[in-house]
N, C-alpha and C. Protein backbone atom coordinates (compact mmCIF):
# COMPACT_ATOMS: atom_id res chain seq x y z
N UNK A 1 125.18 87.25 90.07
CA UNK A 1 123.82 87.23 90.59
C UNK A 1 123.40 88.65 90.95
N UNK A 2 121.77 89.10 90.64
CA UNK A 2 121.36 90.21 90.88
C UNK A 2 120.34 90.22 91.95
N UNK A 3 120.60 91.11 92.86
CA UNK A 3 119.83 90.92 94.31
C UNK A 3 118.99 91.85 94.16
N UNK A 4 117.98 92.06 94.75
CA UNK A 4 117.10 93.19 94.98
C UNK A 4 116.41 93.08 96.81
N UNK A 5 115.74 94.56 96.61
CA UNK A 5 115.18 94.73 98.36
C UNK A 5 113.41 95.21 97.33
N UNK A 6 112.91 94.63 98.31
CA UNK A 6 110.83 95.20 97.88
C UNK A 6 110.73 95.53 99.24
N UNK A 7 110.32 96.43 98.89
CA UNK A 7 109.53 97.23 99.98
C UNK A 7 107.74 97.65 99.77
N UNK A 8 107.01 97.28 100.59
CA UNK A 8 105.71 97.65 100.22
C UNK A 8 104.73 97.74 101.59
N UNK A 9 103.42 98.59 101.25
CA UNK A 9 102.76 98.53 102.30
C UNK A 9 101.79 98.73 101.31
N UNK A 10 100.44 98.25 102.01
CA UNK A 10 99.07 98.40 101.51
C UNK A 10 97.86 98.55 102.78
N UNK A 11 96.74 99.97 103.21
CA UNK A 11 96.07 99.47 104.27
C UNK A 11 94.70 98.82 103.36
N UNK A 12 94.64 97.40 103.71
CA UNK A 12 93.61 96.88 103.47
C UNK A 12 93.02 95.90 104.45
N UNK A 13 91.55 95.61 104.55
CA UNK A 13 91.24 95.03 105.79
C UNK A 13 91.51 93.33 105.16
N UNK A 14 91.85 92.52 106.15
CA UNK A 14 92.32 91.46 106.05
C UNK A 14 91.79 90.53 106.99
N UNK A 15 90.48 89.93 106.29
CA UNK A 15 90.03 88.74 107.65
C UNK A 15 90.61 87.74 108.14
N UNK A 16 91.49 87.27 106.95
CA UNK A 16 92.08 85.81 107.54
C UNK A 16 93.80 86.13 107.85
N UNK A 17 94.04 86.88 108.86
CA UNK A 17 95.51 86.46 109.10
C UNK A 17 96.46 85.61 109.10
N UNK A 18 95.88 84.48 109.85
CA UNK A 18 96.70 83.09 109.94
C UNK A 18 96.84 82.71 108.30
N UNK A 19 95.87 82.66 107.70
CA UNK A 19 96.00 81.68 106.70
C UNK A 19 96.94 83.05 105.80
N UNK A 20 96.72 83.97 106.02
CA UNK A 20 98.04 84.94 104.91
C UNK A 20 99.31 84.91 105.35
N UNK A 21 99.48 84.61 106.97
CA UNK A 21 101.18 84.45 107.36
C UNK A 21 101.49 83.76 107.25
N UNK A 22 100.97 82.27 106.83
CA UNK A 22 100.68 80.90 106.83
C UNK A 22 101.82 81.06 105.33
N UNK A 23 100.71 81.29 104.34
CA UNK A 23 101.45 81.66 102.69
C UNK A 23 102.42 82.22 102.48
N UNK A 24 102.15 83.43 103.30
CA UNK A 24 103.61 84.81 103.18
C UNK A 24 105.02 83.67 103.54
N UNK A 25 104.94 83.01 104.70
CA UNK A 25 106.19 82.16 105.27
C UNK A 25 106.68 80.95 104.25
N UNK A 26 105.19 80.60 103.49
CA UNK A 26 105.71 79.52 102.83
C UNK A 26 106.41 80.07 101.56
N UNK A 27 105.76 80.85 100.78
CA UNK A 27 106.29 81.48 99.62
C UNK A 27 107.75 81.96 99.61
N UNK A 28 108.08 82.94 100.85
CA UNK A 28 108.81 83.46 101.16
C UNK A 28 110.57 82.39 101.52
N UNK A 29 109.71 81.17 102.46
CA UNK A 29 110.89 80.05 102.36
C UNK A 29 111.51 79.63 100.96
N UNK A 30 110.21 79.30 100.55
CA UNK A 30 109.99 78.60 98.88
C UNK A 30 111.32 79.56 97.86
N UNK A 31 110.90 80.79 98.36
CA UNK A 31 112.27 81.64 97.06
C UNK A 31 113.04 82.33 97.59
N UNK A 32 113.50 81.56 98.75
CA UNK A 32 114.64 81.76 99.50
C UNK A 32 114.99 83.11 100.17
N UNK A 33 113.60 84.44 100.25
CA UNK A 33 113.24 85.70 100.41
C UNK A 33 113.71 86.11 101.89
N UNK A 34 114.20 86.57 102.21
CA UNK A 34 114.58 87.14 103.91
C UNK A 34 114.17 88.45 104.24
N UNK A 35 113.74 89.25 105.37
CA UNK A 35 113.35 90.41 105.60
C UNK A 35 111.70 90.16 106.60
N UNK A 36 111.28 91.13 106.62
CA UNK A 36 110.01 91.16 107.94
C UNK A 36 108.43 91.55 107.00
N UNK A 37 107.92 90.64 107.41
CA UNK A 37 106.30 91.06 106.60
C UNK A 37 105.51 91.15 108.24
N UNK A 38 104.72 92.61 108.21
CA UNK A 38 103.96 92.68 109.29
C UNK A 38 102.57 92.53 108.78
N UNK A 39 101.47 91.88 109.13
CA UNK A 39 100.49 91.58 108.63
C UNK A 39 99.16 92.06 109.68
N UNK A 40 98.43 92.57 109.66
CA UNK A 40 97.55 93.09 110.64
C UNK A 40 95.87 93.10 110.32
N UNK A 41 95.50 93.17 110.40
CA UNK A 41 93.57 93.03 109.76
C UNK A 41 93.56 94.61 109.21
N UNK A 42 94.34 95.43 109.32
CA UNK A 42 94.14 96.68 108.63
C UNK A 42 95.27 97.02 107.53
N UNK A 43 96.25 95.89 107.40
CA UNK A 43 96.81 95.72 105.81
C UNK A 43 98.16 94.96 106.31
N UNK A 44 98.93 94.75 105.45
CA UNK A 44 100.39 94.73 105.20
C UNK A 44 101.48 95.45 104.56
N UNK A 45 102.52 94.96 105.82
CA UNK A 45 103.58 96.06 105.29
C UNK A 45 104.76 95.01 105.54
N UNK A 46 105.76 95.29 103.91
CA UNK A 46 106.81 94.44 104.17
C UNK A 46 107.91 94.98 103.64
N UNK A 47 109.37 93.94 104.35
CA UNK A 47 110.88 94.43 103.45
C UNK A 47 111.27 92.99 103.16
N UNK A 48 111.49 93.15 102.10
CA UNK A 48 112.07 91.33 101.43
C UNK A 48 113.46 91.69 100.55
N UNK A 49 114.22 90.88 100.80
CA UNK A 49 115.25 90.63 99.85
C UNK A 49 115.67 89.23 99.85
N UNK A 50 116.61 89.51 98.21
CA UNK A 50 116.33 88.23 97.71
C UNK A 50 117.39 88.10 96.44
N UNK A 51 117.33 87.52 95.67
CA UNK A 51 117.34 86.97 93.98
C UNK A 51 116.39 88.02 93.24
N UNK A 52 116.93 88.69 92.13
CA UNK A 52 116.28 89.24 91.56
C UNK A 52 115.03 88.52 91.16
N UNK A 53 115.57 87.85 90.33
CA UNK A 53 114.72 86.53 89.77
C UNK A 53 113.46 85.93 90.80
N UNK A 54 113.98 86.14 91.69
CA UNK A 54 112.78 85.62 93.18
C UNK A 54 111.80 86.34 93.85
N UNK A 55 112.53 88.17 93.63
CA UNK A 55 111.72 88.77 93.79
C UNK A 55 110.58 88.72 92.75
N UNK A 56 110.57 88.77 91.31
CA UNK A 56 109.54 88.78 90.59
C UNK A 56 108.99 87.65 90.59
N UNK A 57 109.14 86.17 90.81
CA UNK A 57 108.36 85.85 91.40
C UNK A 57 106.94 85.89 92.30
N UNK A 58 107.72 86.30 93.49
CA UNK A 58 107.02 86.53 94.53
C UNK A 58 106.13 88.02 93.99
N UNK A 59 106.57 88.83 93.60
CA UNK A 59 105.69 89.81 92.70
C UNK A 59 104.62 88.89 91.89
N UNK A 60 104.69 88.02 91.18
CA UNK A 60 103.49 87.51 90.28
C UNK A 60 102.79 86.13 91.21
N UNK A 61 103.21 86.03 92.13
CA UNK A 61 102.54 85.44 92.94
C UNK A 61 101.38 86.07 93.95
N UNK A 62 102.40 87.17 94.32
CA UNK A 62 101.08 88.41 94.87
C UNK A 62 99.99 89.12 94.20
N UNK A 63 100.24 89.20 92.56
CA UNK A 63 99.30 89.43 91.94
C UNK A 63 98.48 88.60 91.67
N UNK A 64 98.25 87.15 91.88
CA UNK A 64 97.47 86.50 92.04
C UNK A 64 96.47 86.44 92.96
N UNK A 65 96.93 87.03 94.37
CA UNK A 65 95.94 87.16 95.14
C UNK A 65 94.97 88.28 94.97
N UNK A 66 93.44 87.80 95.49
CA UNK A 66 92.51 88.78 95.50
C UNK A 66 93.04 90.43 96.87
N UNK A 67 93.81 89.86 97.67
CA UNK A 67 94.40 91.09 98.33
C UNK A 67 95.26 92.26 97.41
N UNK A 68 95.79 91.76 96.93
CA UNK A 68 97.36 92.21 95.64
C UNK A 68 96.54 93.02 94.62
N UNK A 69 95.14 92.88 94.34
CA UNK A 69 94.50 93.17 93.14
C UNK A 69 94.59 94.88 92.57
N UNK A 70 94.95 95.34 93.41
CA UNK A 70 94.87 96.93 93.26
C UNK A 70 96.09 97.60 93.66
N UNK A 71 97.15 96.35 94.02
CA UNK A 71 98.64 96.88 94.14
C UNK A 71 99.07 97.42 92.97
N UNK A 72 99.84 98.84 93.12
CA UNK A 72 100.82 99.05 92.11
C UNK A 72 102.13 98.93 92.67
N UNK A 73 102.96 98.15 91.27
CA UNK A 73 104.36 98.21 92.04
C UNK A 73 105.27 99.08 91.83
């Protein structure tokens, strides 16, 4: 098995908190991801590890969101 660590930050303004820590926790359970996502109305910043395989996941899951849209990874 191949593990990986993501590391990322983005400052972007963020109206709905609850409902993004809400997702971040579920996604994050969902592919078994461990590490700290800080989430704030002036962006996010996180450390995840995981399953290789889980991290990209969770990578094409974030590119789905309208927040993610201008992430480079």
């Amino acid at each position: 098995m191949k593990y990986s660590v993501l590391l990322f930050y983005k400052y972007i303004h963020i109206d709905n908190l609850d409902d993004l820590l809400k997702s971040q926790r579920e996604i994050c359970e969902r592919l078994n991801l461990k590490g700290r996502t800080i989430i704030a109305k002036e962006g996010i910043n996180s450390t995840l590890g995981g399953l290789s395989e889980n991290i990209h996941k969770y990578i094409e899951y974030m590119n789905g969101l309208d927040l993610a849209k201008n992430f480079i990874w």
